[in-house]
Protein backbone atom coordinates (compact mmCIF):
# COMPACT_ATOMS: atom_id res chain seq x y z
CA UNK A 1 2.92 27.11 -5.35
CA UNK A 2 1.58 27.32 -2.15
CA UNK A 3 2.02 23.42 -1.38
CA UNK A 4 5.64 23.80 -1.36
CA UNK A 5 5.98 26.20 1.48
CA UNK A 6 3.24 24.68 3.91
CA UNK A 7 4.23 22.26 6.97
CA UNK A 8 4.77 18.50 5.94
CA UNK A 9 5.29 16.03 8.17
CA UNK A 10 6.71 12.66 7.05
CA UNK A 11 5.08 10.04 9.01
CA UNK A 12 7.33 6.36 8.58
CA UNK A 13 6.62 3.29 10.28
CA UNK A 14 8.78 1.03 11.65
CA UNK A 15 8.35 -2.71 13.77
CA UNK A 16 10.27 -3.41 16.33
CA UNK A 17 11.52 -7.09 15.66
CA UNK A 18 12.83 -6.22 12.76
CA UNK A 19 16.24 -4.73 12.23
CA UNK A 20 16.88 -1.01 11.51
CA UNK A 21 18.64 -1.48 8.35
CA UNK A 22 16.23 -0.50 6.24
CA UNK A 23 14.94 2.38 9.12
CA UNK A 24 18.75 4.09 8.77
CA UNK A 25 19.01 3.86 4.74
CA UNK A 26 15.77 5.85 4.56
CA UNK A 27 16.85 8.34 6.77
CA UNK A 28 20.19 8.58 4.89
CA UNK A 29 18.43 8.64 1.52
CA UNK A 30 16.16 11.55 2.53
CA UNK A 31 19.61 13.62 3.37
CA UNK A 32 21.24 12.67 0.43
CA UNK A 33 18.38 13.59 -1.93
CA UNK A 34 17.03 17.07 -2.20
CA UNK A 35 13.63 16.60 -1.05
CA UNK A 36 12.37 19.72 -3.09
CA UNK A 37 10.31 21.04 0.25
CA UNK A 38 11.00 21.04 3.64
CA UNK A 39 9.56 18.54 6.20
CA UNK A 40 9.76 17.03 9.86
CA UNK A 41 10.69 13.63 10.07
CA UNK A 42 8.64 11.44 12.60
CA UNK A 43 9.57 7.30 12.95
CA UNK A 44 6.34 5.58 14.72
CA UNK A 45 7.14 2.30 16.43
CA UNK A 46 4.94 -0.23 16.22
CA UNK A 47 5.95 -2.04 19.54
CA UNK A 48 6.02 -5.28 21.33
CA UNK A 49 7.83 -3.73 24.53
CA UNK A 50 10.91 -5.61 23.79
CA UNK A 51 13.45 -3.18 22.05
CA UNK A 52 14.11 0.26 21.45
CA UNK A 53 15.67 2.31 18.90
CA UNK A 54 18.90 2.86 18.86
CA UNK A 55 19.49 6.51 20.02
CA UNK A 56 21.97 7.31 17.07
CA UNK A 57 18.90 6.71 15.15
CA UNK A 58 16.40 8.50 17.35
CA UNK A 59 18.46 11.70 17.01
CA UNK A 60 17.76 12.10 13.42
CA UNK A 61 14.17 11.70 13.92
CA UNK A 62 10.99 12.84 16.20
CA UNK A 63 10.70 8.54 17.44
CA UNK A 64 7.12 7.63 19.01
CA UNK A 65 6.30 4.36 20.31
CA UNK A 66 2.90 2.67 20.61
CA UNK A 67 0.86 -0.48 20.49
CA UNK A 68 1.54 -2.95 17.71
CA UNK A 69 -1.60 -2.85 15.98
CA UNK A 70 -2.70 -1.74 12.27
CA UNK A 71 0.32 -2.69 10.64
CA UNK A 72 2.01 -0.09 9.13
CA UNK A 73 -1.87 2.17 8.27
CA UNK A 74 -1.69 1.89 12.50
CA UNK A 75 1.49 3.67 12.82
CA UNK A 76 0.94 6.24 10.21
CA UNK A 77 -2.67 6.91 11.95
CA UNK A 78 -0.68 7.35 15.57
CA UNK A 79 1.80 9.75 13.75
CA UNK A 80 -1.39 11.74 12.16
CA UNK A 81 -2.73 11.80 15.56
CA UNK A 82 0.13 13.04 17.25
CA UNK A 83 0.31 16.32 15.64
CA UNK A 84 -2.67 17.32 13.50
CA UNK A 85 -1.77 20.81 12.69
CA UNK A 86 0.66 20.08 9.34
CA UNK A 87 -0.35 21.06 6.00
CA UNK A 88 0.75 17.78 4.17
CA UNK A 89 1.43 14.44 5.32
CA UNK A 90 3.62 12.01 3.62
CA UNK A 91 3.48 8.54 5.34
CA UNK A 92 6.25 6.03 4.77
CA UNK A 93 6.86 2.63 5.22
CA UNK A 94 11.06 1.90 6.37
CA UNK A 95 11.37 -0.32 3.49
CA UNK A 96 11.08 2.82 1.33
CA UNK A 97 13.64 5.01 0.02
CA UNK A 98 14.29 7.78 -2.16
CA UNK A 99 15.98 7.56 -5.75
CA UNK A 100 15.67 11.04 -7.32
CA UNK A 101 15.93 14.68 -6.22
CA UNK A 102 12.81 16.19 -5.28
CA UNK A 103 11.24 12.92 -4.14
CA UNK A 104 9.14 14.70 -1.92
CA UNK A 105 7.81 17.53 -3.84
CA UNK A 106 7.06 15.07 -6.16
CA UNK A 107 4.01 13.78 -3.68
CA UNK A 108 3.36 16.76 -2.32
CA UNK A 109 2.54 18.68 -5.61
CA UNK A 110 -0.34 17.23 -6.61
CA UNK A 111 -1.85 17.87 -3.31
CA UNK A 112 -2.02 21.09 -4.15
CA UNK A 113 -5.06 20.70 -6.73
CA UNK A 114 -8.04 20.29 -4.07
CA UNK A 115 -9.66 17.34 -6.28
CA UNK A 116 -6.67 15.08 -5.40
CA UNK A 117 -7.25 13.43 -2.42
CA UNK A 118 -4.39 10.65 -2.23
CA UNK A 119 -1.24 10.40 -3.90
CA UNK A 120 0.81 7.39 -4.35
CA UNK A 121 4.01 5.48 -5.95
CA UNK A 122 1.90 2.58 -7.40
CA UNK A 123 -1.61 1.94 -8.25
CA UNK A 124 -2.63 -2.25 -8.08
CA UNK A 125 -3.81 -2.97 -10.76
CA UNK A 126 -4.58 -6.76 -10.21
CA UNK A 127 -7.46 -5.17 -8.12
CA UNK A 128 -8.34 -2.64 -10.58
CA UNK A 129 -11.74 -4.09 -11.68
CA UNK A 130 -15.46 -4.36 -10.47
CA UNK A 131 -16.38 -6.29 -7.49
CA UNK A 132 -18.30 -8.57 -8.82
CA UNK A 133 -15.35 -9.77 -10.97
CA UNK A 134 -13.03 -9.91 -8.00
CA UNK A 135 -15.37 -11.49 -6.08
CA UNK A 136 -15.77 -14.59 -8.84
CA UNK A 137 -11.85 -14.44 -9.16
CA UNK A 138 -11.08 -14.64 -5.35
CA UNK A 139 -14.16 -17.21 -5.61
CA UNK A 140 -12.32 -20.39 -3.03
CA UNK A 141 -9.61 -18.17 -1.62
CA UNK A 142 -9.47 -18.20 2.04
CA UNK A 143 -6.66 -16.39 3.73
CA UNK A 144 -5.14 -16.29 6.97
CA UNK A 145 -6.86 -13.81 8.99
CA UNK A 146 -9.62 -13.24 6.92
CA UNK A 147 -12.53 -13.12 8.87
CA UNK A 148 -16.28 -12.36 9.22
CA UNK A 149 -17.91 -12.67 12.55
CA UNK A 150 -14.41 -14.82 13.81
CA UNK A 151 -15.15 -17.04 11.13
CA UNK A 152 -12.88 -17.67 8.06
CA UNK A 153 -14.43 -16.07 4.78
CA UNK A 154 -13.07 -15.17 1.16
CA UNK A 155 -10.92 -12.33 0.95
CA UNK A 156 -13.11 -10.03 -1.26
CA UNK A 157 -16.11 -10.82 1.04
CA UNK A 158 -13.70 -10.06 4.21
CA UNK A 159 -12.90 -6.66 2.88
CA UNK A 160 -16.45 -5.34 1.68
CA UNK A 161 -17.64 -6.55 5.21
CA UNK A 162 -14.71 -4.49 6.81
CA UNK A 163 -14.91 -1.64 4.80
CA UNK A 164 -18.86 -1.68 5.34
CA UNK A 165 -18.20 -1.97 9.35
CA UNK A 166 -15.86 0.96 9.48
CA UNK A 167 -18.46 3.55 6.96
CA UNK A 168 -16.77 2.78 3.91
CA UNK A 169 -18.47 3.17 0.79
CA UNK A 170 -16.68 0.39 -1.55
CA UNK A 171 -17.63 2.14 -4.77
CA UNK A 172 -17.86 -0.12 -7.96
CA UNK A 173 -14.41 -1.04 -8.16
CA UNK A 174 -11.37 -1.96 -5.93
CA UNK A 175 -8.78 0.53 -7.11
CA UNK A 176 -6.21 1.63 -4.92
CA UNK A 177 -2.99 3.11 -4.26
CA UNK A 178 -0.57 0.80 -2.28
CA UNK A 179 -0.25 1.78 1.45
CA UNK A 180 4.23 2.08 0.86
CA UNK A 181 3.96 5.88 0.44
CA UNK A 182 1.04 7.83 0.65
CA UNK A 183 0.43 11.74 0.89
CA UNK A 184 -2.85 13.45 2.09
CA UNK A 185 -3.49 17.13 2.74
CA UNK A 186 -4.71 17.64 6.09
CA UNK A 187 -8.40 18.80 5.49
CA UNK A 188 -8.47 14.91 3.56
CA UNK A 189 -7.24 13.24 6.62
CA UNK A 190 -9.39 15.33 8.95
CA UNK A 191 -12.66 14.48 6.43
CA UNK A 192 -11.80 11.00 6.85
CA UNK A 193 -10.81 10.95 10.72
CA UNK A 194 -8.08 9.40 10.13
CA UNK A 195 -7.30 5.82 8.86
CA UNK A 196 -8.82 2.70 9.55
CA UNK A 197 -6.79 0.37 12.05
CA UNK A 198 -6.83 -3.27 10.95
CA UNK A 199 -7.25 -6.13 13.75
CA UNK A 200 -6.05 -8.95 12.28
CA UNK A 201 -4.34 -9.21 8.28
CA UNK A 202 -7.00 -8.97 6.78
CA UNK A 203 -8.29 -5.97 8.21
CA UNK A 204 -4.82 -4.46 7.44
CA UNK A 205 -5.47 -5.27 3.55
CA UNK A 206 -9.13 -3.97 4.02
CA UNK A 207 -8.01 -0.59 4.86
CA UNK A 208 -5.19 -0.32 2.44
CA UNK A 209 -8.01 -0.64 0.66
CA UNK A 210 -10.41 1.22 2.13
CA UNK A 211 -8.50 4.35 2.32
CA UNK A 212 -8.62 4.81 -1.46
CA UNK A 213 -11.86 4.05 -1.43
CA UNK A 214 -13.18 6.30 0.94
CA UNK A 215 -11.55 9.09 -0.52
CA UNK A 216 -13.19 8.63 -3.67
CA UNK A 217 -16.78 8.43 -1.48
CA UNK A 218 -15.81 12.09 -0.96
CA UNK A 219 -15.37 13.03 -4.58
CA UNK A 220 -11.66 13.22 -4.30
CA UNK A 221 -9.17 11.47 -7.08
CA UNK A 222 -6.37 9.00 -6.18
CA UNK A 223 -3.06 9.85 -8.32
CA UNK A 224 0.49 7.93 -9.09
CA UNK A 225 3.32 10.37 -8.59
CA UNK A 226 4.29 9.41 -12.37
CA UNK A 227 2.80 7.06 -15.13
CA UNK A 228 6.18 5.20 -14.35
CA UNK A 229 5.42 3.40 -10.39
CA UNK A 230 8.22 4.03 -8.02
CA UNK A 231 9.63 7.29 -9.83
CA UNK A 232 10.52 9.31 -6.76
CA UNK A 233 10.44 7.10 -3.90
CA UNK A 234 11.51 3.37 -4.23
CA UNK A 235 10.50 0.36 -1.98
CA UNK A 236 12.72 -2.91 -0.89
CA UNK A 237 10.40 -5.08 -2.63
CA UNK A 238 8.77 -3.32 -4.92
CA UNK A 239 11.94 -1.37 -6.65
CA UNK A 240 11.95 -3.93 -9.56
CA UNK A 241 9.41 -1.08 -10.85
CA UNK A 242 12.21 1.63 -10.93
CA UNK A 243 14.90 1.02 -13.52
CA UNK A 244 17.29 2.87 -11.13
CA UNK A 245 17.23 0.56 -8.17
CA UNK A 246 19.05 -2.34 -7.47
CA UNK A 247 16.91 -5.93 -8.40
CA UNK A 248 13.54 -6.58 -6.83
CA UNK A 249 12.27 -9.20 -4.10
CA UNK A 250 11.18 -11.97 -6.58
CA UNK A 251 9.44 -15.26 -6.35
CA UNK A 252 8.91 -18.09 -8.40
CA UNK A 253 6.96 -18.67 -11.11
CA UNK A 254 7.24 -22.67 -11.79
CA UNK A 255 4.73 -22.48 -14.18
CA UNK A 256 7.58 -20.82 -16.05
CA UNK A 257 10.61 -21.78 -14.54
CA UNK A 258 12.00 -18.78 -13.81
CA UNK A 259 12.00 -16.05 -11.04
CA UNK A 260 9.57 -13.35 -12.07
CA UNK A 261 9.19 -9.96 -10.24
CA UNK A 262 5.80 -9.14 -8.46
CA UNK A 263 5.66 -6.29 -10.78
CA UNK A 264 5.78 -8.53 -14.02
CA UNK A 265 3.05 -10.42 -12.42
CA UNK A 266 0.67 -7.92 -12.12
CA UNK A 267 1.30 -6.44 -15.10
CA UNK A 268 0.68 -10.17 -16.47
CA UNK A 269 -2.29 -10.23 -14.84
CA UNK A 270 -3.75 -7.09 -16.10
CA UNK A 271 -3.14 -8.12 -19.46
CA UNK A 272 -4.98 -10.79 -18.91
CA UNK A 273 -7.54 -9.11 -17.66
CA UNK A 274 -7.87 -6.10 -20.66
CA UNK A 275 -7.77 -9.67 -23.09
CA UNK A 276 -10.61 -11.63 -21.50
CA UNK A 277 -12.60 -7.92 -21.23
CA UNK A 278 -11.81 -7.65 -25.14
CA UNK A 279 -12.85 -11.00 -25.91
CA UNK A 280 -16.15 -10.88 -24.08
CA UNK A 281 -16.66 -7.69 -25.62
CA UNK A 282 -16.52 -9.28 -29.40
CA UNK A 283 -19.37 -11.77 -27.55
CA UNK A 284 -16.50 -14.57 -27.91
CA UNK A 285 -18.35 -15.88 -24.74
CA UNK A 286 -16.39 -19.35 -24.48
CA UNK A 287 -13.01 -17.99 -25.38
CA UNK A 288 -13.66 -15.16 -22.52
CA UNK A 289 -14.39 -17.57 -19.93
CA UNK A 290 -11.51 -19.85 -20.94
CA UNK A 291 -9.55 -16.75 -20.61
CA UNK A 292 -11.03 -15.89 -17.26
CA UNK A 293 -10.75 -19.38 -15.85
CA UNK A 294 -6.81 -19.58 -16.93
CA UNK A 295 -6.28 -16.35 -15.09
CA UNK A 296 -7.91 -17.26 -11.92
CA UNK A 297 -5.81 -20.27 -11.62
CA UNK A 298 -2.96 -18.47 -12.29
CA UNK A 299 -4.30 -16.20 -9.61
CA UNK A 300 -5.01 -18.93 -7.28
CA UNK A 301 -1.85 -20.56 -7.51
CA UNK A 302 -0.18 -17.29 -6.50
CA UNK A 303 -2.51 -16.39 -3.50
CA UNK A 304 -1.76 -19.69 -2.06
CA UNK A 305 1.78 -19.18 -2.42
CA UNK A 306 1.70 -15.59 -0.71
CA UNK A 307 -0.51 -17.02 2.17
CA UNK A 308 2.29 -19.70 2.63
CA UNK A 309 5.05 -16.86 2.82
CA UNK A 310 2.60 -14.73 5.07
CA UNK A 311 2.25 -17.86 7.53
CA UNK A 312 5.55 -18.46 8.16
CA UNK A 313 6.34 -14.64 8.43
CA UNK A 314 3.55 -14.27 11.21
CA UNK A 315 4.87 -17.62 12.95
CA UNK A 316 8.64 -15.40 13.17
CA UNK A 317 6.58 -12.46 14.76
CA UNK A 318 4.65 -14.64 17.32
């Protein structure tokens, strides 16, 4: 096929307060794996001026350094940037590694049907659902860095309103791929101009989501590398959703008692979800709101503890 002998560039993002740890297993995973298809590796520093890569590092990859803006979507934009001219991009976070042969090709097939616009390891599907239902969900939940006009405002609303300032057409629903590995095909990136660059955390969430959204407002599909997430390419805290990694990131559940894995999670929560959809479908009105009201608190409870662990991260990187 003619996708596997076209130029791909393989974008990966990196911050510079963290260690490279995860930075040097990825690039020992991609030489250890076939990758199916040849590529040019390219690490993007998101930097605060303090550090600098290692050079043992810097010799197995093309290293650029810039601003630390955008989150990870900022780096892979810079990389994108940098060099236009590649057929295929693949864009990385560090965190992610490979687990099978052909990891690459994997991504990069799909690309070549022209109605794919986005590929991806996972699909959310917590968000997987109309607006209007997310909105009444997320109805109360005020992250930090969520923001409309400087002012604090409910996630859903501080997405839409991002999304709407940077051109985006929402669509109906908020499905999306998750921004840990992404591939385009160069006439998709140069449609979109690019990525969206996040100013604050929110903004960084908006155009995870946005992306997949915007591809869609061009009458392009999104599409998971393999019904099973994680198949090719594994992530540090996702890999829970590969049964050939080591054990996930977890967090508690203490409504259970027990550590569950944000996988299991969302996959309780969709459940959920497809139940309360049944239920108001039989016009079992009262048991479908019950149903909808137990799964936003169960929702709620779990925003407020990933806002907790997302305040004390960005107090480390101030």
């Amino acid at each position: 096929m003619a996708g596997y002998k076209e130029r791909t560039r393989v974008v990966i993002s990196f911050y510079d307060r963290r260690t490279t740890d995860h930075l040097e297993r990825l690039l020992n995973r991609i030489s250890q794996f076939s990758a199916g298809t040849q590529f040019d590796p390219l690490v993007v520093v998101n930097s605060t001026g303090e550090t600098r890569i290692d050079p043992t590092v810097a010799k197995r990859a093309e290293v650029l350094y810039r601003e630390n803006t955008g989150m990870n979507i900022g780096a892979w934009h810079h990389g994108w940037q940098s060099d236009p001219t590649f057929d295929r991009y693949v864009f990385l976070q560090d965190e992610c590694f490979p687990i099978r042969n052909n990891w690459l090709r994997m991504i990069v097939a799909p690309l070549d049907d022209p109605g794919i616009g986005l590929v991806g390891e996972s699909f959310n599907p917590s968000w997987d659902h109309p607006w209007d239902v997310l909105e009444r969900v997320h109805r109360g939940s005020e992250l930090p860095g969520h923001l409309i006009h400087g002012r604090p405002a409910n996630r859903v609303a501080a997405y839409l309103h991002a999304m709407k300032t940077w051109g985006i057409d929402p669509g109906l629903r908020g499905q999306h791929l998750r921004s840990l590995v992404w591939g385009l095909r160069r006439d998709t990136l140069d449609r979109l101009g690019g990525f969206p660059i996040g100013a604050n955390y929110g903004e960084c969430i908006a155009a995870e989501i946005g992306v997949s959204r915007a591809i869609a407002a061009i009458g392009q599909r999104l599409e998971q590398v393999a019904v099973q997430p994680f198949y090719g390419t594994a992530h540090f805290e996702w890999n829970a959703d590969s049964p050939l990694t080591s054990p996930s990131h977890k967090k508690r559940d203490k409504s259970l008692g027990q550590e569950r894995s944000r996988a299991e999670l969302d996959q309780e929560a969709k459940v959920a979800w497809d139940r309360a959809v049944r239920l108001a479908a039989d016009q079992k009105g009262d048991a479908g709101i019950i149903a909808l009201l137990a799964l936003e608190l169960k929702l709620a409870d779990r925003e407020k503890e990933i806002a907790r662990l997302r305040g004390a991260l960005l107090k480390i990187k101030q």
